[in-house]
Protein backbone atom coordinates (compact mmCIF):
# COMPACT_ATOMS: atom_id res chain seq x y z
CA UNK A 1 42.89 52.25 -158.11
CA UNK A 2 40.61 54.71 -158.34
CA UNK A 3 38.89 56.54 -155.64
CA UNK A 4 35.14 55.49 -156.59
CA UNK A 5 36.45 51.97 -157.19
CA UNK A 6 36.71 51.47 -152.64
CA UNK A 7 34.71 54.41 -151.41
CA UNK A 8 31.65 54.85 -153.31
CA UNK A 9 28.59 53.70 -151.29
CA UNK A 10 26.43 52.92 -154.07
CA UNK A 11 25.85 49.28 -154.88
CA UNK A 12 25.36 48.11 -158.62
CA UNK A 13 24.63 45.40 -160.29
CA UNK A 14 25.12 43.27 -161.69
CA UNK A 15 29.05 42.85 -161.04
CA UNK A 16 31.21 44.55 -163.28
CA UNK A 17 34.65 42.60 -163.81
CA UNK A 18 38.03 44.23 -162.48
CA UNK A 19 40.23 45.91 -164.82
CA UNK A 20 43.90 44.48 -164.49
CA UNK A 21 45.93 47.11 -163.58
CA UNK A 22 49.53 47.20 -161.83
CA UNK A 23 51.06 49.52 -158.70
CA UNK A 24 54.90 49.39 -157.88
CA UNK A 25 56.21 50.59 -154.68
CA UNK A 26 59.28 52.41 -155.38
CA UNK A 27 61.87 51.60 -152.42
CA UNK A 28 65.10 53.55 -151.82
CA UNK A 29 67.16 53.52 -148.55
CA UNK A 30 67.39 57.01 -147.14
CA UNK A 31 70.66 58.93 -146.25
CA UNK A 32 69.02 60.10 -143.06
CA UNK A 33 67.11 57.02 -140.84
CA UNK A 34 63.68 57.85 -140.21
CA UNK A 35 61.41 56.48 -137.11
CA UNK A 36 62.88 53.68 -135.08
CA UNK A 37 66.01 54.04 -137.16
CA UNK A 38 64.28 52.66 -140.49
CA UNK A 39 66.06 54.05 -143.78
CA UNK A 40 63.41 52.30 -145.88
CA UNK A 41 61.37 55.00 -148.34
CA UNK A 42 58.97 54.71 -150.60
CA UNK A 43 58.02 56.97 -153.70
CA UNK A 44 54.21 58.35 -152.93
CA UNK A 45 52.41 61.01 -155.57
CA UNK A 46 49.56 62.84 -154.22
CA UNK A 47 47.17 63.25 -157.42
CA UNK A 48 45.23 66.18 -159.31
CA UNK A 49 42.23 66.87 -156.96
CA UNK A 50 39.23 65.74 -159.11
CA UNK A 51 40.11 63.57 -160.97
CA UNK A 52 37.70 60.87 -161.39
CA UNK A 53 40.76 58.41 -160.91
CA UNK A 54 41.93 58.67 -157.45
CA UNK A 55 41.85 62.16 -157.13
CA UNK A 56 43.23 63.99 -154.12
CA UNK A 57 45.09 60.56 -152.89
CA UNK A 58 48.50 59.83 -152.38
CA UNK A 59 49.67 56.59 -154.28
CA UNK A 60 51.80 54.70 -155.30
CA UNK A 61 52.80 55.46 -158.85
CA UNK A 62 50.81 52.47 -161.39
CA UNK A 63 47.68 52.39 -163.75
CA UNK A 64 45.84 49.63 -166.08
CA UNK A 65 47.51 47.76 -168.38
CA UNK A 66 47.27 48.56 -172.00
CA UNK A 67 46.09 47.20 -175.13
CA UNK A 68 50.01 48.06 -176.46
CA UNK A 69 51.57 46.16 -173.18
CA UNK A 70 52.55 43.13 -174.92
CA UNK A 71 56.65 42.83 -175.52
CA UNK A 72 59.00 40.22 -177.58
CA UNK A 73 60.39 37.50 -175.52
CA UNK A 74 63.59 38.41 -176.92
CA UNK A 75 63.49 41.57 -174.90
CA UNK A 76 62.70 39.98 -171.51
CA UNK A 77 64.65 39.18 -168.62
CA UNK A 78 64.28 37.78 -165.00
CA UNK A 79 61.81 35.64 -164.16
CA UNK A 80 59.50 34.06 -166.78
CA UNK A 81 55.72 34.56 -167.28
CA UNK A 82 54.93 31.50 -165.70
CA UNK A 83 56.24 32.17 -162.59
CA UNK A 84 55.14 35.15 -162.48
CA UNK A 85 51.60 33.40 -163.22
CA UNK A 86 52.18 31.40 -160.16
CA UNK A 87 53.05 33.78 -158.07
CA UNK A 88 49.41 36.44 -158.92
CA UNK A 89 47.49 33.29 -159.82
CA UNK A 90 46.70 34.49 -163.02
CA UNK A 91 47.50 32.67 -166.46
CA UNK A 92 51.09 33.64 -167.81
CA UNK A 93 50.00 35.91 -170.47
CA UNK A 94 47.90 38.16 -168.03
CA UNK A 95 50.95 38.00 -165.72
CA UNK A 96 53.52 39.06 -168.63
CA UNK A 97 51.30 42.02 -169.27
CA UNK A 98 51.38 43.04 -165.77
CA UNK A 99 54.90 43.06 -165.63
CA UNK A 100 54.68 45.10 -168.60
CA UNK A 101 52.11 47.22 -167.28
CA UNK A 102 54.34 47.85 -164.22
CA UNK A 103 57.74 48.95 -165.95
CA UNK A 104 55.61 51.48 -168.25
CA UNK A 105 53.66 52.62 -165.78
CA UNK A 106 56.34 53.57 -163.31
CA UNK A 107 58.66 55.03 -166.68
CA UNK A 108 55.64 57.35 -167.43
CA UNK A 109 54.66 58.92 -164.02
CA UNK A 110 58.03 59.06 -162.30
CA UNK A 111 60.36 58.45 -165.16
CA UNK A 112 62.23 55.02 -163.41
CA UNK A 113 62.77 52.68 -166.43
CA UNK A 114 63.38 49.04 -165.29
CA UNK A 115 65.11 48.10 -168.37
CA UNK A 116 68.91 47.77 -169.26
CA UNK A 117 71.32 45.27 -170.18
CA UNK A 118 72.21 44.10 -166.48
CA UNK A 119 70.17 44.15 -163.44
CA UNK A 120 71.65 47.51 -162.28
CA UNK A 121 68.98 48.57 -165.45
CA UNK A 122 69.20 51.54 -167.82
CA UNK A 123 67.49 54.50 -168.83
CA UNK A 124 69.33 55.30 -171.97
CA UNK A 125 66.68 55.86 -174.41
CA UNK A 126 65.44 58.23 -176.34
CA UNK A 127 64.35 61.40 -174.82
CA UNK A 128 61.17 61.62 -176.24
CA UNK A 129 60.34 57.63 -175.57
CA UNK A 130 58.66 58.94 -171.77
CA UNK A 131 56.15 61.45 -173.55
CA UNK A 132 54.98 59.01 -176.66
CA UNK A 133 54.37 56.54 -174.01
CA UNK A 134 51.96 58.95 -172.64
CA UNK A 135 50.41 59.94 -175.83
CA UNK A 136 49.86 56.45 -176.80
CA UNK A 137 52.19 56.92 -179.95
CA UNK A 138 54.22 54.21 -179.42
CA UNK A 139 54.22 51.02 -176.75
CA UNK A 140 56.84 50.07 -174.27
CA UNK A 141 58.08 46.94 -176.68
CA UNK A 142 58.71 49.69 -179.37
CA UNK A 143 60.76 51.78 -176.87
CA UNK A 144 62.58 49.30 -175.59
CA UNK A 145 63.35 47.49 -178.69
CA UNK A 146 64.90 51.17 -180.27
CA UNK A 147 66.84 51.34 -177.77
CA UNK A 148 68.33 47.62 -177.44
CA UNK A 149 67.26 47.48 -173.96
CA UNK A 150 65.30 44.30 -172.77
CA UNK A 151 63.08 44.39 -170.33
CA UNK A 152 64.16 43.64 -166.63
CA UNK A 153 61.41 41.35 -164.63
CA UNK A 154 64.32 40.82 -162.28
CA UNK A 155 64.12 44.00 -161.14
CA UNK A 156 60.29 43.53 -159.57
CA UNK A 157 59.29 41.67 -156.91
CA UNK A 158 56.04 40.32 -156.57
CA UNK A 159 54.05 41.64 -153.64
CA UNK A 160 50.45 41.19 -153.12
CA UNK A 161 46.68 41.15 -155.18
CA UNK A 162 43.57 43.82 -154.24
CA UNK A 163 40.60 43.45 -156.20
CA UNK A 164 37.98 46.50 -155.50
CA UNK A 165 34.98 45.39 -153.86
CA UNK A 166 31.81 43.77 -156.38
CA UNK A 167 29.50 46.40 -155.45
CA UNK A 168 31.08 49.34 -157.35
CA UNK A 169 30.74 50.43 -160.70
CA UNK A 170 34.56 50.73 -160.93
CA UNK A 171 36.78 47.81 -160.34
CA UNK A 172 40.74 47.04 -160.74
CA UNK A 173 42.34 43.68 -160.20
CA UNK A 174 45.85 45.03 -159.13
CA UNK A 175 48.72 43.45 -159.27
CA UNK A 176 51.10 44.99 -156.62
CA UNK A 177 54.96 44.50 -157.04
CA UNK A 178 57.65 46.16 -155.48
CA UNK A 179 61.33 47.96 -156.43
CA UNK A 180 64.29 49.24 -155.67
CA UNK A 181 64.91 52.25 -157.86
CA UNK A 182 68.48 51.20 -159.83
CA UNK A 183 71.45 52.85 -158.54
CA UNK A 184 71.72 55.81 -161.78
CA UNK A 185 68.21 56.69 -161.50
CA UNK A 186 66.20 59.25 -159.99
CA UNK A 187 62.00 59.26 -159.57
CA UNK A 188 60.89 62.51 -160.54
CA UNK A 189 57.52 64.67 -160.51
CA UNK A 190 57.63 64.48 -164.11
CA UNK A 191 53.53 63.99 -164.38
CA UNK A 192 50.35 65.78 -165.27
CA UNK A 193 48.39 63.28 -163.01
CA UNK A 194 49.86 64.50 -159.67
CA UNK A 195 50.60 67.94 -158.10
CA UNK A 196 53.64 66.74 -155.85
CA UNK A 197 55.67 63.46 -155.23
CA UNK A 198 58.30 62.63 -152.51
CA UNK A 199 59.93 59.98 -150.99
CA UNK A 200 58.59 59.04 -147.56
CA UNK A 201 59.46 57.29 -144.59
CA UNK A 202 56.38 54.18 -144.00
CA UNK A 203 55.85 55.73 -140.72
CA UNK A 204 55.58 59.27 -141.83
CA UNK A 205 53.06 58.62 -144.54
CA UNK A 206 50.64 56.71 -141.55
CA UNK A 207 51.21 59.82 -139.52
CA UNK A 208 50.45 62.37 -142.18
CA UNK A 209 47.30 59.98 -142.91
CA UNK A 210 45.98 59.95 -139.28
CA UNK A 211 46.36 63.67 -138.72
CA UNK A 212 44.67 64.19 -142.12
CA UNK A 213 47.51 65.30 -143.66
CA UNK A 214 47.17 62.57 -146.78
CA UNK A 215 44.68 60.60 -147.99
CA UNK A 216 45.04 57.00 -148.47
CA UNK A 217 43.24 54.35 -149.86
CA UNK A 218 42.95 50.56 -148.26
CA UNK A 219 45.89 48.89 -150.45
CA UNK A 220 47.72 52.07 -149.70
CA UNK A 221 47.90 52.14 -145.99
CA UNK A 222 48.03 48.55 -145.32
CA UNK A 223 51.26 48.61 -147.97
CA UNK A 224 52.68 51.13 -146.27
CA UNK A 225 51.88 49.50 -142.82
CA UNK A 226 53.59 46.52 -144.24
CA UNK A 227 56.77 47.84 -145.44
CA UNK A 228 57.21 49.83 -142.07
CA UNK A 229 58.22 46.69 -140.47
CA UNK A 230 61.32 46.36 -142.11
CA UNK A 231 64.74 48.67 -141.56
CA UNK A 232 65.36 48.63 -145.15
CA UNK A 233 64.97 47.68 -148.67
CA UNK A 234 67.61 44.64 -148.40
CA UNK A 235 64.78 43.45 -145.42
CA UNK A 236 61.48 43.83 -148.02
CA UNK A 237 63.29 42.39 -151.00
CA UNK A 238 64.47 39.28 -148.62
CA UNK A 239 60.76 39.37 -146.95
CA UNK A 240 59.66 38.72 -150.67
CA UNK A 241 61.29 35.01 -151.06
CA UNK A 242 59.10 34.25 -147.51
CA UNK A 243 55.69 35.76 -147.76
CA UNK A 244 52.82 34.82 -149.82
CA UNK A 245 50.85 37.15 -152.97
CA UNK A 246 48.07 37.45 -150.96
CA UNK A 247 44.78 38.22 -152.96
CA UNK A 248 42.75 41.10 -150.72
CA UNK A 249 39.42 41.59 -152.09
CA UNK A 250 37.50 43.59 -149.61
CA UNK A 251 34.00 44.18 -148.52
CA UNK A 252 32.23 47.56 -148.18
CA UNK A 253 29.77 48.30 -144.93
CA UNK A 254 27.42 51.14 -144.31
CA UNK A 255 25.98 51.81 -141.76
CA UNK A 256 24.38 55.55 -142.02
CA UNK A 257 26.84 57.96 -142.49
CA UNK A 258 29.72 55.45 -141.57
CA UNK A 259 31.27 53.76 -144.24
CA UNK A 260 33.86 50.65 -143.63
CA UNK A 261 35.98 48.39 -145.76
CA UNK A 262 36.93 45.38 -144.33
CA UNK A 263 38.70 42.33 -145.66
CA UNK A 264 37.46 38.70 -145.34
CA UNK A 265 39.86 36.40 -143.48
CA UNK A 266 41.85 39.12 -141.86
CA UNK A 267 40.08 40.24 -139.60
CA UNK A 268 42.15 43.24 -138.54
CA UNK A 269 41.87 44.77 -141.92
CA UNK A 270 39.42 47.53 -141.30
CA UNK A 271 39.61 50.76 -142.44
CA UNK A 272 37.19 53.71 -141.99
CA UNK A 273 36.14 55.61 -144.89
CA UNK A 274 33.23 57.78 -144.21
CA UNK A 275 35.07 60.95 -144.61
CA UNK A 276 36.13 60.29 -148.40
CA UNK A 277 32.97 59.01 -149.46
């Protein structure tokens, strides 16, 4: 989501409807346990400083979905539109283009393709597939179906809904899912949108973020806040089959020079944002 879309303290109207868009949170298990003797990482990419898309904050890799995000049924596999419809609350075609939206997002900006011909997925295509996704010259189903490799919904996990705040100008309706990178695959740096990427221990990140280290949106640090009470990805992925999507839409405050989001019905969701305003 973009930076303006949770921190700007302008109000507009009237309301401007949320974009779709879709984040994955990359999970690996570490060789080296981190705090509390947690192997869990995630994949974080701090972005080009202004940028009028989240600029200067560390994210999770993700973006809107596309006009070109639609794919033959032929080519999918895992867990059908409609429950992944069920499980956003949105109608099935919306939620097959956020799955969509998801595996081509995290291809482009860290070059993880969660596609392949068995759930271990693949990323045997063609060299040049990452960097016509990016231009726009050709869409994931065209990739995909090149190569012979369907797409694999099994792969993501469904794991929660933020929807920026009415107010702004900018607003997303993200879908957040999360992953465990397959087993031959590597994240890389591999994008013009951030400077630097890294895996990260939960607790690190919150660290780095409360000495100032990293800046982080809402969704962001409550994620990571999340994941950091589990030991490792086996824990999240099982956490998934007991938790509820939970739709966050939250609520900007100001008072002065002091800026606050806060999210309705969980009440210790507050985060304060008056120095990224």
């Amino acid at each position: 989501m973009g930076v303006n879309a949770f921190y700007s303290p302008r109000m507009s109207t009237p309301t401007v409807a949320a974009r779709p868009a879709a984040t994955v949170v990359l999970l690996r298990d570490a060789p080296t346990p981190g705090s509390g003797g947690a192997t869990v990482q995630v994949f974080l990419q701090r972005r080009v400083t202004g940028m009028a898309f989240a600029g200067g904050m560390t994210v999770f890799p993700g973006g809107s979905v596309d006009s070109g995000d639609r794919l033959d049924p032929a080519l999918w596999r895992g867990p059908d539109p409609q429950w992944w419809a069920h499980q956003f609350g949105c109608t099935p075609a919306d939620a097959a283009r956020l799955v969509i939206a998801a595996v081509r997002e995290t291809f482009e900006e860290c070059g993880v393709l969660l596609a392949g011909p068995d759930a271990a997925g693949c990323a045997a295509v063609d060299p040049s597939a990452r960097e016509d996704l990016l231009a726009r010259r050709r869409a994931l189903g065209d990739v995909l179906e090149a190569a012979g490799l369907p797409l694999r919904a099994d792969l993501l996990a469904p794991w929660a809904r933020w929807v920026t705040p009415e107010a702004e100008p900018r607003r997303y309706d993200t879908a957040f899912f999360v992953a465990a990178v397959p087993p031959e695959q590597e994240a890389d740096a591999r994008t013009t949108e951030a400077v630097e990427a890294s895996w990260w221990h939960p607790a690190d990140a919150l660290a780095g973020a409360l000495r100032g280290e990293l800046l982080l949106m809402p969704p962001t640090q409550h994620t990571l806040e999340a994941i950091a009470e589990h030991a490792d990805v086996a824990a999240v992925l099982a956490a998934v089959h007991t938790r509820r999507v939970q739709v966050h839409r939250p609520v900007l405050h100001r008072d002065g020079r002091r800026v606050e989001v806060t999210v309705p019905g969980a009440p210790t969701l507050r985060y304060d944002v008056s120095g990224l305003v």
